[in-house]
PDB file of N, CA and C in Angstrom:
ATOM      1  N   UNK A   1     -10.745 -20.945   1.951  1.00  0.00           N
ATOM      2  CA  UNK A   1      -9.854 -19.909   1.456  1.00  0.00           C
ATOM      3  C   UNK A   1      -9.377 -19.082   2.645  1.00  0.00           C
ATOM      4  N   UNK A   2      -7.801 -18.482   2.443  1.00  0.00           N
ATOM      5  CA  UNK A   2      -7.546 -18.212   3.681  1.00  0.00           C
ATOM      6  C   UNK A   2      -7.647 -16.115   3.458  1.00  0.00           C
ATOM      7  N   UNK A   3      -7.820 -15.955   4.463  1.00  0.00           N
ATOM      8  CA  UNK A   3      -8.548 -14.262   4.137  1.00  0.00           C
ATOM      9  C   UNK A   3      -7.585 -13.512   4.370  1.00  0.00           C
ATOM     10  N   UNK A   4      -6.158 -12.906   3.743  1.00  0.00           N
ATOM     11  CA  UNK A   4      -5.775 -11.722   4.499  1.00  0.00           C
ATOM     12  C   UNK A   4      -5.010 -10.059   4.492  1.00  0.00           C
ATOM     13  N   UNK A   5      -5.184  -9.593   5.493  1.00  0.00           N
ATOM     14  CA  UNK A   5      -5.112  -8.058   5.174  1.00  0.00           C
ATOM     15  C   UNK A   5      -3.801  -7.600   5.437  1.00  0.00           C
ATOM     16  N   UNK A   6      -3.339  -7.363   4.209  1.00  0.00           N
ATOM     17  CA  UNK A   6      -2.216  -6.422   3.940  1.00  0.00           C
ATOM     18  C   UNK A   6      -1.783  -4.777   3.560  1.00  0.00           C
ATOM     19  N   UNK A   7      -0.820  -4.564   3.553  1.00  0.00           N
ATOM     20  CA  UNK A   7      -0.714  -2.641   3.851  1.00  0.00           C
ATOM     21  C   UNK A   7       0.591  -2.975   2.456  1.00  0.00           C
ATOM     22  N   UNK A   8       0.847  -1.898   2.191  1.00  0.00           N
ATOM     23  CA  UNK A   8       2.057  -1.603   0.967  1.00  0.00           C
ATOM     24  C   UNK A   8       3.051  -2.043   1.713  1.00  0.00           C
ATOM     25  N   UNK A   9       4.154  -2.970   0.637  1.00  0.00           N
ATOM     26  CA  UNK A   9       5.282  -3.394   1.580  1.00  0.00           C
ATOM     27  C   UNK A   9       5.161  -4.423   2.447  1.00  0.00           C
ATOM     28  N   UNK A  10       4.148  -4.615   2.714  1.00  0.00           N
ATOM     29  CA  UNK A  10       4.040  -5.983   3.498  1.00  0.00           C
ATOM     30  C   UNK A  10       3.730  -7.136   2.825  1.00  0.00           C
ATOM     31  N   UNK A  11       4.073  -8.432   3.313  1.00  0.00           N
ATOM     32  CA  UNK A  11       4.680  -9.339   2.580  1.00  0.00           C
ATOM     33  C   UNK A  11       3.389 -10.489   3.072  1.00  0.00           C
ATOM     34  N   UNK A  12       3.486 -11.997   2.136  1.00  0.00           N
ATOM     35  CA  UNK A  12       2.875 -13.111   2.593  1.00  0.00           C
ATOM     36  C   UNK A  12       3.710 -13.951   2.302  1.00  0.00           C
ATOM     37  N   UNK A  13       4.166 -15.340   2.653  1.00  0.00           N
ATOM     38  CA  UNK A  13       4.696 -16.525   2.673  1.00  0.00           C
ATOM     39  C   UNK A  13       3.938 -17.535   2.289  1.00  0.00           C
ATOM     40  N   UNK A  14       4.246 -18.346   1.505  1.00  0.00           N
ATOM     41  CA  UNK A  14       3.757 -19.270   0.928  1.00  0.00           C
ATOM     42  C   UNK A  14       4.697 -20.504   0.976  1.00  0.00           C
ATOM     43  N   UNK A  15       4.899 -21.304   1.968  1.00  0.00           N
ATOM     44  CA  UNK A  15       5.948 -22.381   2.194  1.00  0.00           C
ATOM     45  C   UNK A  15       7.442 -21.537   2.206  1.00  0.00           C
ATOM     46  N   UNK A  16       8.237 -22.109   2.012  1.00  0.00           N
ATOM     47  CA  UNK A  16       9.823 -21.748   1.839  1.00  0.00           C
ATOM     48  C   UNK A  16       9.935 -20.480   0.458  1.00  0.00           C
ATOM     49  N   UNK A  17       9.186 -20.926  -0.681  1.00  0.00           N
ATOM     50  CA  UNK A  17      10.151 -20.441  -1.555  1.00  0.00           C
ATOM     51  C   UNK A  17       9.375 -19.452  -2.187  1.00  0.00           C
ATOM     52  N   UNK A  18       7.990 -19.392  -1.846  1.00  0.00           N
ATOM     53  CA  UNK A  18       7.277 -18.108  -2.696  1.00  0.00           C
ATOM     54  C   UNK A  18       7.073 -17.073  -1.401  1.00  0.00           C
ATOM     55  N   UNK A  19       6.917 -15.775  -2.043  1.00  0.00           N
ATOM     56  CA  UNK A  19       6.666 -14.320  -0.898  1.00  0.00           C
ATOM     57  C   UNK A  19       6.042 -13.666  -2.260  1.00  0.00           C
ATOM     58  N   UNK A  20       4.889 -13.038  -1.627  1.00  0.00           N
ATOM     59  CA  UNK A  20       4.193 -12.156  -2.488  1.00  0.00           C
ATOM     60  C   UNK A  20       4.192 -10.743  -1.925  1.00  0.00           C
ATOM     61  N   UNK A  21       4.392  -9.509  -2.523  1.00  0.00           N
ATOM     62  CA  UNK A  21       4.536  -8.427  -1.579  1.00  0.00           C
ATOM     63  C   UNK A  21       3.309  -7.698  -2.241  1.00  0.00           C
ATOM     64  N   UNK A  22       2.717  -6.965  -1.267  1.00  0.00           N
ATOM     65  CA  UNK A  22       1.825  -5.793  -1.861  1.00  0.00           C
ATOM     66  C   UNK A  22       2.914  -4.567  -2.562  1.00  0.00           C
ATOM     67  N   UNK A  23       2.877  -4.270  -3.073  1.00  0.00           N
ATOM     68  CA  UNK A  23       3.679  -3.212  -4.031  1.00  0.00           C
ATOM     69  C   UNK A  23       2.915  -1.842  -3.838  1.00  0.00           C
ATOM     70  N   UNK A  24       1.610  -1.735  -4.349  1.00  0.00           N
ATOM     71  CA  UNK A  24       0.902  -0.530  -4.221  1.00  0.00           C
ATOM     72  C   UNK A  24      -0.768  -0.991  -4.184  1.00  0.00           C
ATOM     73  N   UNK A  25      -1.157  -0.318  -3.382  1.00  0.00           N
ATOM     74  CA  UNK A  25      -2.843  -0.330  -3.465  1.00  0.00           C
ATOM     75  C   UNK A  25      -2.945   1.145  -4.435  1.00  0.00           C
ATOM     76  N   UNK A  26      -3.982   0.791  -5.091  1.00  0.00           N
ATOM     77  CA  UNK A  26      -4.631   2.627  -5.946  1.00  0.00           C
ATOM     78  C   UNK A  26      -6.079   1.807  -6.279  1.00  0.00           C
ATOM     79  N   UNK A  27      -6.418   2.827  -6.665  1.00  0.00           N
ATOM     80  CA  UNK A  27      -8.201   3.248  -6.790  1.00  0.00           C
ATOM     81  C   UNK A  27      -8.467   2.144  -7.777  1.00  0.00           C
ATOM     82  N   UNK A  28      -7.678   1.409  -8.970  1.00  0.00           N
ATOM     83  CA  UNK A  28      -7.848   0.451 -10.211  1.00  0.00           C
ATOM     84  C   UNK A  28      -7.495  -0.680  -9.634  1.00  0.00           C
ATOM     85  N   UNK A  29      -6.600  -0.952  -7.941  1.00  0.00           N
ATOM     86  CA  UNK A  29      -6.149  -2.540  -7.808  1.00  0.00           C
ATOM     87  C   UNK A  29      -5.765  -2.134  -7.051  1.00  0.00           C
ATOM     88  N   UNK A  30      -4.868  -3.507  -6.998  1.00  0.00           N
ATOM     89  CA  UNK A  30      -3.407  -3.550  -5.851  1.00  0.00           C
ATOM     90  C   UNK A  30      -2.087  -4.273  -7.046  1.00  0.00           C
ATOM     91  N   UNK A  31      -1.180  -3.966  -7.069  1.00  0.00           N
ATOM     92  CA  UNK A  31       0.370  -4.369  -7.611  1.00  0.00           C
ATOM     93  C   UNK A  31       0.878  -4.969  -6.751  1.00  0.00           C
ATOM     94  N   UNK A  32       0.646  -6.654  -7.102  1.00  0.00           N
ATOM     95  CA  UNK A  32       1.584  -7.233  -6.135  1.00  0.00           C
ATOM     96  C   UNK A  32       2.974  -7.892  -6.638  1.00  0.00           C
ATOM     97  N   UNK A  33       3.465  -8.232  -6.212  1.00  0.00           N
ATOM     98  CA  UNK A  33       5.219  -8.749  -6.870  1.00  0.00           C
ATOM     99  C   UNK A  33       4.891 -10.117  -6.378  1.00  0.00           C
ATOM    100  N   UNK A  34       5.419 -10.969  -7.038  1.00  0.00           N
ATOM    101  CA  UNK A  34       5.625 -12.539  -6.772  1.00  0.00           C
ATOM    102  C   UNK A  34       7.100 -12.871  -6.821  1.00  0.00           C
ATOM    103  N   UNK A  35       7.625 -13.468  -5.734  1.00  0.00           N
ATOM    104  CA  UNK A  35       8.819 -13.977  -5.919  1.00  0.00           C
ATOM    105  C   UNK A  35       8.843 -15.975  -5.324  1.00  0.00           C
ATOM    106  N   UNK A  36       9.221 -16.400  -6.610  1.00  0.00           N
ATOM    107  CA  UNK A  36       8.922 -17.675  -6.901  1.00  0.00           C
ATOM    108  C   UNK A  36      10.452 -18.650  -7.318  1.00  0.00           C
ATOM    109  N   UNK A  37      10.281 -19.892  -7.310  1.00  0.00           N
ATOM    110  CA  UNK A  37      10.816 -20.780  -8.430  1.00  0.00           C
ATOM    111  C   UNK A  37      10.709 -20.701  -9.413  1.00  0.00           C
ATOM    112  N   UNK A  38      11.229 -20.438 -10.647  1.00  0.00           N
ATOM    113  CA  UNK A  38      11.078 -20.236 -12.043  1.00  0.00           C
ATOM    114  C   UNK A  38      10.193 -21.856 -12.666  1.00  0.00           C
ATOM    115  N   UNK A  39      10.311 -22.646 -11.742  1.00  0.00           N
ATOM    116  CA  UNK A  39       9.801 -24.064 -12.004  1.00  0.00           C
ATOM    117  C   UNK A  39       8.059 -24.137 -11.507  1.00  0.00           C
ATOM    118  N   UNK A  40       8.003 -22.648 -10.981  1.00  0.00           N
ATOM    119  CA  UNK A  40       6.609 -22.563 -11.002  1.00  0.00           C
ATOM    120  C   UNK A  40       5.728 -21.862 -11.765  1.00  0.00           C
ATOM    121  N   UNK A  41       4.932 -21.691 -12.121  1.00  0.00           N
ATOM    122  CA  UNK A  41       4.296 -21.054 -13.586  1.00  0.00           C
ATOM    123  C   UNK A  41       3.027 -19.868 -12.308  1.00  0.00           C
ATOM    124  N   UNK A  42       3.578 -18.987 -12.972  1.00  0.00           N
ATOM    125  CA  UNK A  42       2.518 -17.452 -12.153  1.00  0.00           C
ATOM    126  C   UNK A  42       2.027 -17.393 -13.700  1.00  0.00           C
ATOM    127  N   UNK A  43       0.536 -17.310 -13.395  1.00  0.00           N
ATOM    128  CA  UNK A  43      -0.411 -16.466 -14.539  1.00  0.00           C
ATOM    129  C   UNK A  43      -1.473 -15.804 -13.918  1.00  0.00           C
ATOM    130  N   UNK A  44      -2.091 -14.917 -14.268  1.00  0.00           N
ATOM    131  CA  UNK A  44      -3.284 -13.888 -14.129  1.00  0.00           C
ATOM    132  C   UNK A  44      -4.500 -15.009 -14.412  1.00  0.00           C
ATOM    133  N   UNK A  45      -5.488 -15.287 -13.792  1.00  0.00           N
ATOM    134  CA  UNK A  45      -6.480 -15.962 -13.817  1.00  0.00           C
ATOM    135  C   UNK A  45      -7.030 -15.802 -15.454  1.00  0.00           C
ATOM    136  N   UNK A  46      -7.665 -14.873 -15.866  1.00  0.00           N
ATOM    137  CA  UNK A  46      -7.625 -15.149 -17.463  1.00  0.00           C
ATOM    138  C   UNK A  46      -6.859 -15.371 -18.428  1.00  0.00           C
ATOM    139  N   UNK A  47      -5.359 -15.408 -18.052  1.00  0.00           N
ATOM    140  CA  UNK A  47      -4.438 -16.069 -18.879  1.00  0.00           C
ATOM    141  C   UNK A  47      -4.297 -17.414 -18.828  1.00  0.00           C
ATOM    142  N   UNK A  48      -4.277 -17.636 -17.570  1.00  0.00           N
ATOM    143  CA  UNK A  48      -4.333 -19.323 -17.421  1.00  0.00           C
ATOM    144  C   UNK A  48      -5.768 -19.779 -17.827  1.00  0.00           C
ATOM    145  N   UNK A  49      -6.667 -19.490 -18.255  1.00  0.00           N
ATOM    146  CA  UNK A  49      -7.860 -19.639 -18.363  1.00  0.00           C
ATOM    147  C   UNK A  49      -8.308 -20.244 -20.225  1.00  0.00           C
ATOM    148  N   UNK A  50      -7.338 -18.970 -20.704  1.00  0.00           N
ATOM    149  CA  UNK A  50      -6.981 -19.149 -22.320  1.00  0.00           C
ATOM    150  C   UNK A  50      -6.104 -20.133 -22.703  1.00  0.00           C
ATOM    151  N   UNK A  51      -5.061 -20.127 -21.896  1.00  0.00           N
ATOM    152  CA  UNK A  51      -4.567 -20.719 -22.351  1.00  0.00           C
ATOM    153  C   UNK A  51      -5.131 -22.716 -22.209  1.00  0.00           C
ATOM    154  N   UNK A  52      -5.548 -22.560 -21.073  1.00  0.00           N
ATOM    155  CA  UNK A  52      -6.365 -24.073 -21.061  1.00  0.00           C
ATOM    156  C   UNK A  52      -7.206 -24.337 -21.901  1.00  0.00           C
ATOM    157  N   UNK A  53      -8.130 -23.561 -22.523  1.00  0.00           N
ATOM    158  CA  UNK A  53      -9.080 -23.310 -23.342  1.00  0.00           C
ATOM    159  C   UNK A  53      -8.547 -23.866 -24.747  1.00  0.00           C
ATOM    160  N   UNK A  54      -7.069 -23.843 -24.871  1.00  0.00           N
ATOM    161  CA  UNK A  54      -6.473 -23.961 -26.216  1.00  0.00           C
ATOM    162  C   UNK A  54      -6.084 -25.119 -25.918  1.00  0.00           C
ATOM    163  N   UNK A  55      -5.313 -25.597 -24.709  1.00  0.00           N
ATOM    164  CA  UNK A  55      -5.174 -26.916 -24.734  1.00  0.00           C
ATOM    165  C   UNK A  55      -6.094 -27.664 -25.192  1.00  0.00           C
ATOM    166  N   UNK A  56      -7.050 -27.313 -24.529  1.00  0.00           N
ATOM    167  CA  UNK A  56      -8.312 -29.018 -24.440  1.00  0.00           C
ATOM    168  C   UNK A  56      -7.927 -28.720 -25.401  1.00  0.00           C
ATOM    169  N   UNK A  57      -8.213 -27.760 -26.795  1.00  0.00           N
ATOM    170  CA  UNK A  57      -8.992 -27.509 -28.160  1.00  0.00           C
ATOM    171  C   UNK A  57      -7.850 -28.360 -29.003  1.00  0.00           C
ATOM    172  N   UNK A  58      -6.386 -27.968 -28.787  1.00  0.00           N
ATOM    173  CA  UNK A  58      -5.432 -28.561 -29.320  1.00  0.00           C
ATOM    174  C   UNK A  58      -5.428 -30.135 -28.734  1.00  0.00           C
ATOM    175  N   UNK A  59      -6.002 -30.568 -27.516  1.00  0.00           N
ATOM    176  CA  UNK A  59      -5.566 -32.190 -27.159  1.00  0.00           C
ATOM    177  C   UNK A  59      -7.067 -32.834 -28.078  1.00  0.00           C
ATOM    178  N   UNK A  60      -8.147 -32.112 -28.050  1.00  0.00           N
ATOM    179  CA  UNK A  60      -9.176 -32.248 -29.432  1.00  0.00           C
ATOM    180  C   UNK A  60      -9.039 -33.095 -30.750  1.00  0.00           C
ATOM    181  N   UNK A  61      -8.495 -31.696 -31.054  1.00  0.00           N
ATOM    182  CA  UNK A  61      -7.781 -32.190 -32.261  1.00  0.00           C
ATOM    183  C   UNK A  61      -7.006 -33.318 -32.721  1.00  0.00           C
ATOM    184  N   UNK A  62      -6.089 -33.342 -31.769  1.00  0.00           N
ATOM    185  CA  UNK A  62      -5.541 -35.046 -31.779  1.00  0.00           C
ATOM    186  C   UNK A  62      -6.083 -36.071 -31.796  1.00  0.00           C
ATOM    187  N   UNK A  63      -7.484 -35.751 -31.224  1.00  0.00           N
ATOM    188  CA  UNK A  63      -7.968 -37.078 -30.978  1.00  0.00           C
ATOM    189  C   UNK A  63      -8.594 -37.846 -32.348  1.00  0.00           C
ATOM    190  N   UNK A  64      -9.169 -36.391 -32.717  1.00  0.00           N
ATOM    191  CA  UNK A  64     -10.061 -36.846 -34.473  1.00  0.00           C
ATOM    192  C   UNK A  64      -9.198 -38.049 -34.924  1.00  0.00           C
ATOM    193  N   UNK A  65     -10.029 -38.733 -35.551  1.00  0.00           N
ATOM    194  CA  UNK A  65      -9.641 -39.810 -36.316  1.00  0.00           C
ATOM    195  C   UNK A  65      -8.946 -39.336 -37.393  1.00  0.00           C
ATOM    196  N   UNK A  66      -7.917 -39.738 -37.786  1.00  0.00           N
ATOM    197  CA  UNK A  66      -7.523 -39.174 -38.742  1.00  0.00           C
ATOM    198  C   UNK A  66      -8.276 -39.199 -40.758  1.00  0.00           C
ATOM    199  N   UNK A  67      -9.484 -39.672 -40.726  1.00  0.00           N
ATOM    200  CA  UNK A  67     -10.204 -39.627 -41.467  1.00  0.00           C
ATOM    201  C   UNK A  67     -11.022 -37.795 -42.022  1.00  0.00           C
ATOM    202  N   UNK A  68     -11.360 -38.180 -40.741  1.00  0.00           N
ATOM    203  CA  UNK A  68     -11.291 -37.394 -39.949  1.00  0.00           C
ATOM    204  C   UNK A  68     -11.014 -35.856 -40.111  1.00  0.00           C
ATOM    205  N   UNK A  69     -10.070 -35.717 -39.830  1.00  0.00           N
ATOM    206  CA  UNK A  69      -8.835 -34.953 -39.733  1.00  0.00           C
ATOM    207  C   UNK A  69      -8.604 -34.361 -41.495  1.00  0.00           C
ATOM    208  N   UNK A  70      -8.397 -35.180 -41.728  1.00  0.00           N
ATOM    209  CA  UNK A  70      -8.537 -35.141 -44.010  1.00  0.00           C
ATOM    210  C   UNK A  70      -9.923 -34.091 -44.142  1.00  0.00           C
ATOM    211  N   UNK A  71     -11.183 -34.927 -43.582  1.00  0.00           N
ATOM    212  CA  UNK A  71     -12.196 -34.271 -44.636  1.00  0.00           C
ATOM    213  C   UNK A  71     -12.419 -33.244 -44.166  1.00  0.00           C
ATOM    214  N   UNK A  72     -11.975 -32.501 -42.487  1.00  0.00           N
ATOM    215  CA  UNK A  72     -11.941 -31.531 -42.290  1.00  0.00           C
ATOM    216  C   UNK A  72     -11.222 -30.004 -42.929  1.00  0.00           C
ATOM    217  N   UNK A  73      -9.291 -30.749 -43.340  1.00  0.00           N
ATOM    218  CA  UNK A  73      -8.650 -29.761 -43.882  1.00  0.00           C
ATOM    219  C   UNK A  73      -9.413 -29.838 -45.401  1.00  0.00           C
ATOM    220  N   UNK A  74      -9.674 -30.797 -46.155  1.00  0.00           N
ATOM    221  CA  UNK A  74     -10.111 -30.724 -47.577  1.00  0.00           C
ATOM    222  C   UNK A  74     -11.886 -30.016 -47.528  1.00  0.00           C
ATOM    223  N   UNK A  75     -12.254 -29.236 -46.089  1.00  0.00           N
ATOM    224  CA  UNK A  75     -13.302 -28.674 -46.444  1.00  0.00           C
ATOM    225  C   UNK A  75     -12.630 -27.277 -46.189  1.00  0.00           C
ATOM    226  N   UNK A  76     -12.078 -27.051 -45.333  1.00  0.00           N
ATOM    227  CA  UNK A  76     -11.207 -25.393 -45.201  1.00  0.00           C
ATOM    228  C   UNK A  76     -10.805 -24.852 -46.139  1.00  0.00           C
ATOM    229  N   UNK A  77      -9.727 -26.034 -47.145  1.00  0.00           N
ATOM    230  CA  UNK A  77      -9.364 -25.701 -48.310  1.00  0.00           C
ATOM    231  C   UNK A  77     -10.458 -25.159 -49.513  1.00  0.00           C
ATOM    232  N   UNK A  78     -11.647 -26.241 -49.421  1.00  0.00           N
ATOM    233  CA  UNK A  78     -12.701 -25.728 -50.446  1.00  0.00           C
ATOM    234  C   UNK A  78     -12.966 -24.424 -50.261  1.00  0.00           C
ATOM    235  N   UNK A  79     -13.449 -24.260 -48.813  1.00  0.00           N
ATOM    236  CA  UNK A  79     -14.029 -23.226 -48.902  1.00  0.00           C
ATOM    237  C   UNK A  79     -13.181 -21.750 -48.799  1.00  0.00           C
ATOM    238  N   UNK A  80     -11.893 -21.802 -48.963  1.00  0.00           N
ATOM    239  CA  UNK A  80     -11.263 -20.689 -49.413  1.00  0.00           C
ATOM    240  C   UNK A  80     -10.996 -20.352 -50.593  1.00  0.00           C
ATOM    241  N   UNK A  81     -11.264 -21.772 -51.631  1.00  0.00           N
ATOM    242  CA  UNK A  81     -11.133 -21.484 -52.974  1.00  0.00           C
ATOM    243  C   UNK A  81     -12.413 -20.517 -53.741  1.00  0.00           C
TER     244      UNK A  81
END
């Protein structure tokens, strides 16, 4: 991992097309700005985290057999009746 120290306003490079700027340091963080390709996906480490979490759960689901799949919704259903 590469280590480094930045001040407000000062910037990092990331190949050609991303620059991340420090925005503000305060006592709760730092505010940084990302400027990117829209073809690249920026998330906050626990967002990307959830949202993977739902994938597997949703690529899961697909997999059930579709037997499967039946006696599961026909037990949800019971048990709301």
């Amino acid at each position: 991992m590469l280590v480094l120290t930045r001040k407000a306003g000062e910037q990092i490079r990331i190949g050609n097309d991303i620059t991340i700027q420090v925005l503000e340091l305060g006592k709760g963080g730092v505010k940084l700005g990302i400027r990117a390709p829209e073809s690249i996906a920026i998330h906050r480490e626990e967002v990307f985290e959830r949202v993977r979490q739902c994938n597997l759960a949703a690529m899961e689901d697909v997999r059930l057999r579709p037997m499967d799949a039946a006696l599961r919704l026909w037990k949800e259903r019971m048990e709301k009746s």
